[in-house]
Protein backbone atom coordinates (compact mmCIF):
# COMPACT_ATOMS: atom_id res chain seq x y z
CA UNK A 1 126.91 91.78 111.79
CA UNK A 2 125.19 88.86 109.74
CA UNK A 3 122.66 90.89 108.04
CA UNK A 4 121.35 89.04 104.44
CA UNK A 5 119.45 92.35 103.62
CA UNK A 6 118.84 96.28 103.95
CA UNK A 7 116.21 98.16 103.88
CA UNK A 8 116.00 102.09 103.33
CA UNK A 9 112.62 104.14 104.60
CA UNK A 10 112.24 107.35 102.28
CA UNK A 11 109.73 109.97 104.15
CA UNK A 12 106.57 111.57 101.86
CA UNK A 13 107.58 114.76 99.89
CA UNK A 14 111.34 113.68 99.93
CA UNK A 15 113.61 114.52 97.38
CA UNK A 16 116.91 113.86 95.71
CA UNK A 17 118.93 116.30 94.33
CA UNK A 18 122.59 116.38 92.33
CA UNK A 19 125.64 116.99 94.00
CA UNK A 20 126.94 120.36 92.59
CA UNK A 21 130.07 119.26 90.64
CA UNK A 22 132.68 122.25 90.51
CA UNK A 23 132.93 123.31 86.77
CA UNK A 24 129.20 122.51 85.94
CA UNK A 25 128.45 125.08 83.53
CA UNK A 26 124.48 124.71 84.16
CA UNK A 27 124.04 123.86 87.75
CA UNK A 28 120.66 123.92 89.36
CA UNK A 29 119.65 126.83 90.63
CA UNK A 30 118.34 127.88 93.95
CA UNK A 31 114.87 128.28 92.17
CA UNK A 32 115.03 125.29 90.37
CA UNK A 33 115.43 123.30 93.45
CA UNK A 34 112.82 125.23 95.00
CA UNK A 35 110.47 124.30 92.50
CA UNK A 36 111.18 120.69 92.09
CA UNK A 37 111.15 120.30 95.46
CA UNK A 38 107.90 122.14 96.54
CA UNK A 39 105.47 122.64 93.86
CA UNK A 40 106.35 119.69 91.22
CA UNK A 41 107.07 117.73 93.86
CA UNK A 42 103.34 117.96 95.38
CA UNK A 43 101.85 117.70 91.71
CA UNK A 44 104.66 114.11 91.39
CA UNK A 45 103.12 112.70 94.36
CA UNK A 46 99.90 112.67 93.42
CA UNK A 47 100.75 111.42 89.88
CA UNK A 48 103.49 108.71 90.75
CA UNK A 49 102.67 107.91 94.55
CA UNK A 50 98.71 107.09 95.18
CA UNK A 51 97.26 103.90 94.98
CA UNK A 52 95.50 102.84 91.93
CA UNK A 53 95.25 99.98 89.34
CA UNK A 54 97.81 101.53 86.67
CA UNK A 55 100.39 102.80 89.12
CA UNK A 56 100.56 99.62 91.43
CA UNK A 57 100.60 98.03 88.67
CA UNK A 58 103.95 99.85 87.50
CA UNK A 59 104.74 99.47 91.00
CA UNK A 60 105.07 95.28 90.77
CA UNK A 61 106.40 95.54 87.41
CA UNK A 62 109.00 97.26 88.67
CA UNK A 63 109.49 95.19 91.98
CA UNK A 64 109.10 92.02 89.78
CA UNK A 65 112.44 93.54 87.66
CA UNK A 66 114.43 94.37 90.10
CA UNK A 67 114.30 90.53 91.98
CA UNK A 68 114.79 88.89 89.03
CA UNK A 69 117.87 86.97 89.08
CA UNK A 70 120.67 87.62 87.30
CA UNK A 71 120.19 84.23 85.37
CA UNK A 72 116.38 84.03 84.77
CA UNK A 73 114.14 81.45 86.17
CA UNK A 74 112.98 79.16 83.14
CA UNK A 75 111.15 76.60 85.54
CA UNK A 76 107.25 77.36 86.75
CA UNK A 77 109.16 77.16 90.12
CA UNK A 78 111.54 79.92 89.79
CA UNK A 79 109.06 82.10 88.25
CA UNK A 80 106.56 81.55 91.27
CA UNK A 81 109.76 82.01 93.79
CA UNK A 82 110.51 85.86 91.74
CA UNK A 83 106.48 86.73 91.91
CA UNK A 84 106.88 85.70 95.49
CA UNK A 85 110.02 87.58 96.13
CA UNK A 86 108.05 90.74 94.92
CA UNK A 87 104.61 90.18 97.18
CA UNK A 88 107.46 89.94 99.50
CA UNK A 89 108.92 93.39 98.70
CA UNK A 90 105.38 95.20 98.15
CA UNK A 91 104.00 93.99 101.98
CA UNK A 92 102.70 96.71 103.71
CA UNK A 93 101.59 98.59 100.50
CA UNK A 94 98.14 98.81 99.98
CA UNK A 95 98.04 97.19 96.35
CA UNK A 96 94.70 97.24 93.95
CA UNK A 97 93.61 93.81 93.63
CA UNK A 98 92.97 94.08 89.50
CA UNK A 99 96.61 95.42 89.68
CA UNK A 100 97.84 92.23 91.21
CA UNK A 101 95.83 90.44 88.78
CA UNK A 102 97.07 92.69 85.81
CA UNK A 103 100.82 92.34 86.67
CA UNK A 104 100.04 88.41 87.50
CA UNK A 105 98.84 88.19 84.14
CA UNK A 106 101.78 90.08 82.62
CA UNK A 107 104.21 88.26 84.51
CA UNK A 108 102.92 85.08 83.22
CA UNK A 109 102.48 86.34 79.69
CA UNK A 110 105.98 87.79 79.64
CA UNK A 111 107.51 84.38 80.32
CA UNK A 112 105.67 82.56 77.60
CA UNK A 113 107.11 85.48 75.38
CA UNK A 114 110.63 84.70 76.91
CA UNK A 115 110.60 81.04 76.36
CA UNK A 116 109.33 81.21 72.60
CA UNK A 117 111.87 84.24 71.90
CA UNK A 118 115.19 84.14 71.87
CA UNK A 119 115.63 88.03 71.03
CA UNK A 120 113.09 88.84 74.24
CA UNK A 121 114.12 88.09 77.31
CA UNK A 122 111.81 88.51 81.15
CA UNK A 123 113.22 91.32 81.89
CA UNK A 124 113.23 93.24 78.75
CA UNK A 125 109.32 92.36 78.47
CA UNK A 126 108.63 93.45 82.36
CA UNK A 127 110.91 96.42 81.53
CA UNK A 128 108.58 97.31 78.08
CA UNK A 129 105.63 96.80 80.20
CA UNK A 130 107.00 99.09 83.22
CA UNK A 131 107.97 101.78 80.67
CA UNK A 132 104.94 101.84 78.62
CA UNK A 133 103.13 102.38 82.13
CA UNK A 134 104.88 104.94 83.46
CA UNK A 135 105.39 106.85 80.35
CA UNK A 136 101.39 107.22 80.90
CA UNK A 137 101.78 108.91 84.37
CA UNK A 138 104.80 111.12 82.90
CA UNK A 139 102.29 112.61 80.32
CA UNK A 140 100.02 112.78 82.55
CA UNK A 141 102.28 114.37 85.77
CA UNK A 142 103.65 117.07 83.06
CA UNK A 143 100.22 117.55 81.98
CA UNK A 144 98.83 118.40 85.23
CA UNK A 145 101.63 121.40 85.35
CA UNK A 146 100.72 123.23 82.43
CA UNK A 147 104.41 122.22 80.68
CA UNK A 148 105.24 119.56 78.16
């Protein structure tokens, strides 16, 4: 067919769920899925999938890891072509400018970091940035349920 590329659309609200795997001995149950898929799920979408500086942030850190290649651009060039590459990917999402500018910023910083440490690569710093992000909107997603 010639295609170079795919490109899945996931709906709002949707949800992925485990296969049941005969022998599981703690399965989900009908109420568990219930719950993750209606309540949490609500209280996730407002905590992981708005706009806003932090989260579209995480957003191009994560877009920035994922179109890295698998041998890491050390030129100004192949850095630019990976930032590009992730615009790219985020078109059509309404971004927060000082979250371009953040992730910009980090990007750039991340690849000085790379280039004067051997034991730090790109992708391990985007992926400590990414983390260290979104273990913000974790707390704060659990938080807004009343667990832990």
């Amino acid at each position: 067919m010639g295609a170079v590329s795919a490109a899945i659309e996931v709906a709002p609200l949707t949800s992925i769920l485990p296969v049941p795997v005969a022998g599981d001995a703690t399965p989900q149950s009908g109420e568990e899925i219930a719950l993750a898929t209606g309540k949490l799920r609500q209280l996730a979408q407002k905590s992981f999938e708005n706009s806003g500086e932090r989260r579209d942030e995480a957003r191009l850190a994560t877009l920035l890891v994922n179109s890295l290649p698998a041998e890491e651009p050390k030129t100004a060039a192949g850095r630019a072509a990976v930032w590009n590459k992730a615009l790219t990917l985020a078109a059509g999402q309404k971004l927060d400018s000082a979250a371009v500018a953040n992730a910009s910023k980090t990007y750039k910083a991340c690849g000085v970091t790379a280039d004067m440490n051997a034991d730090l690569d790109l992708k391990l710093c985007l992926q400590l940035r990414q983390t260290d992000l979104m273990s913000r909107f974790n707390r704060d997603f659990w938080d807004s349920t009343g667990g832990s």
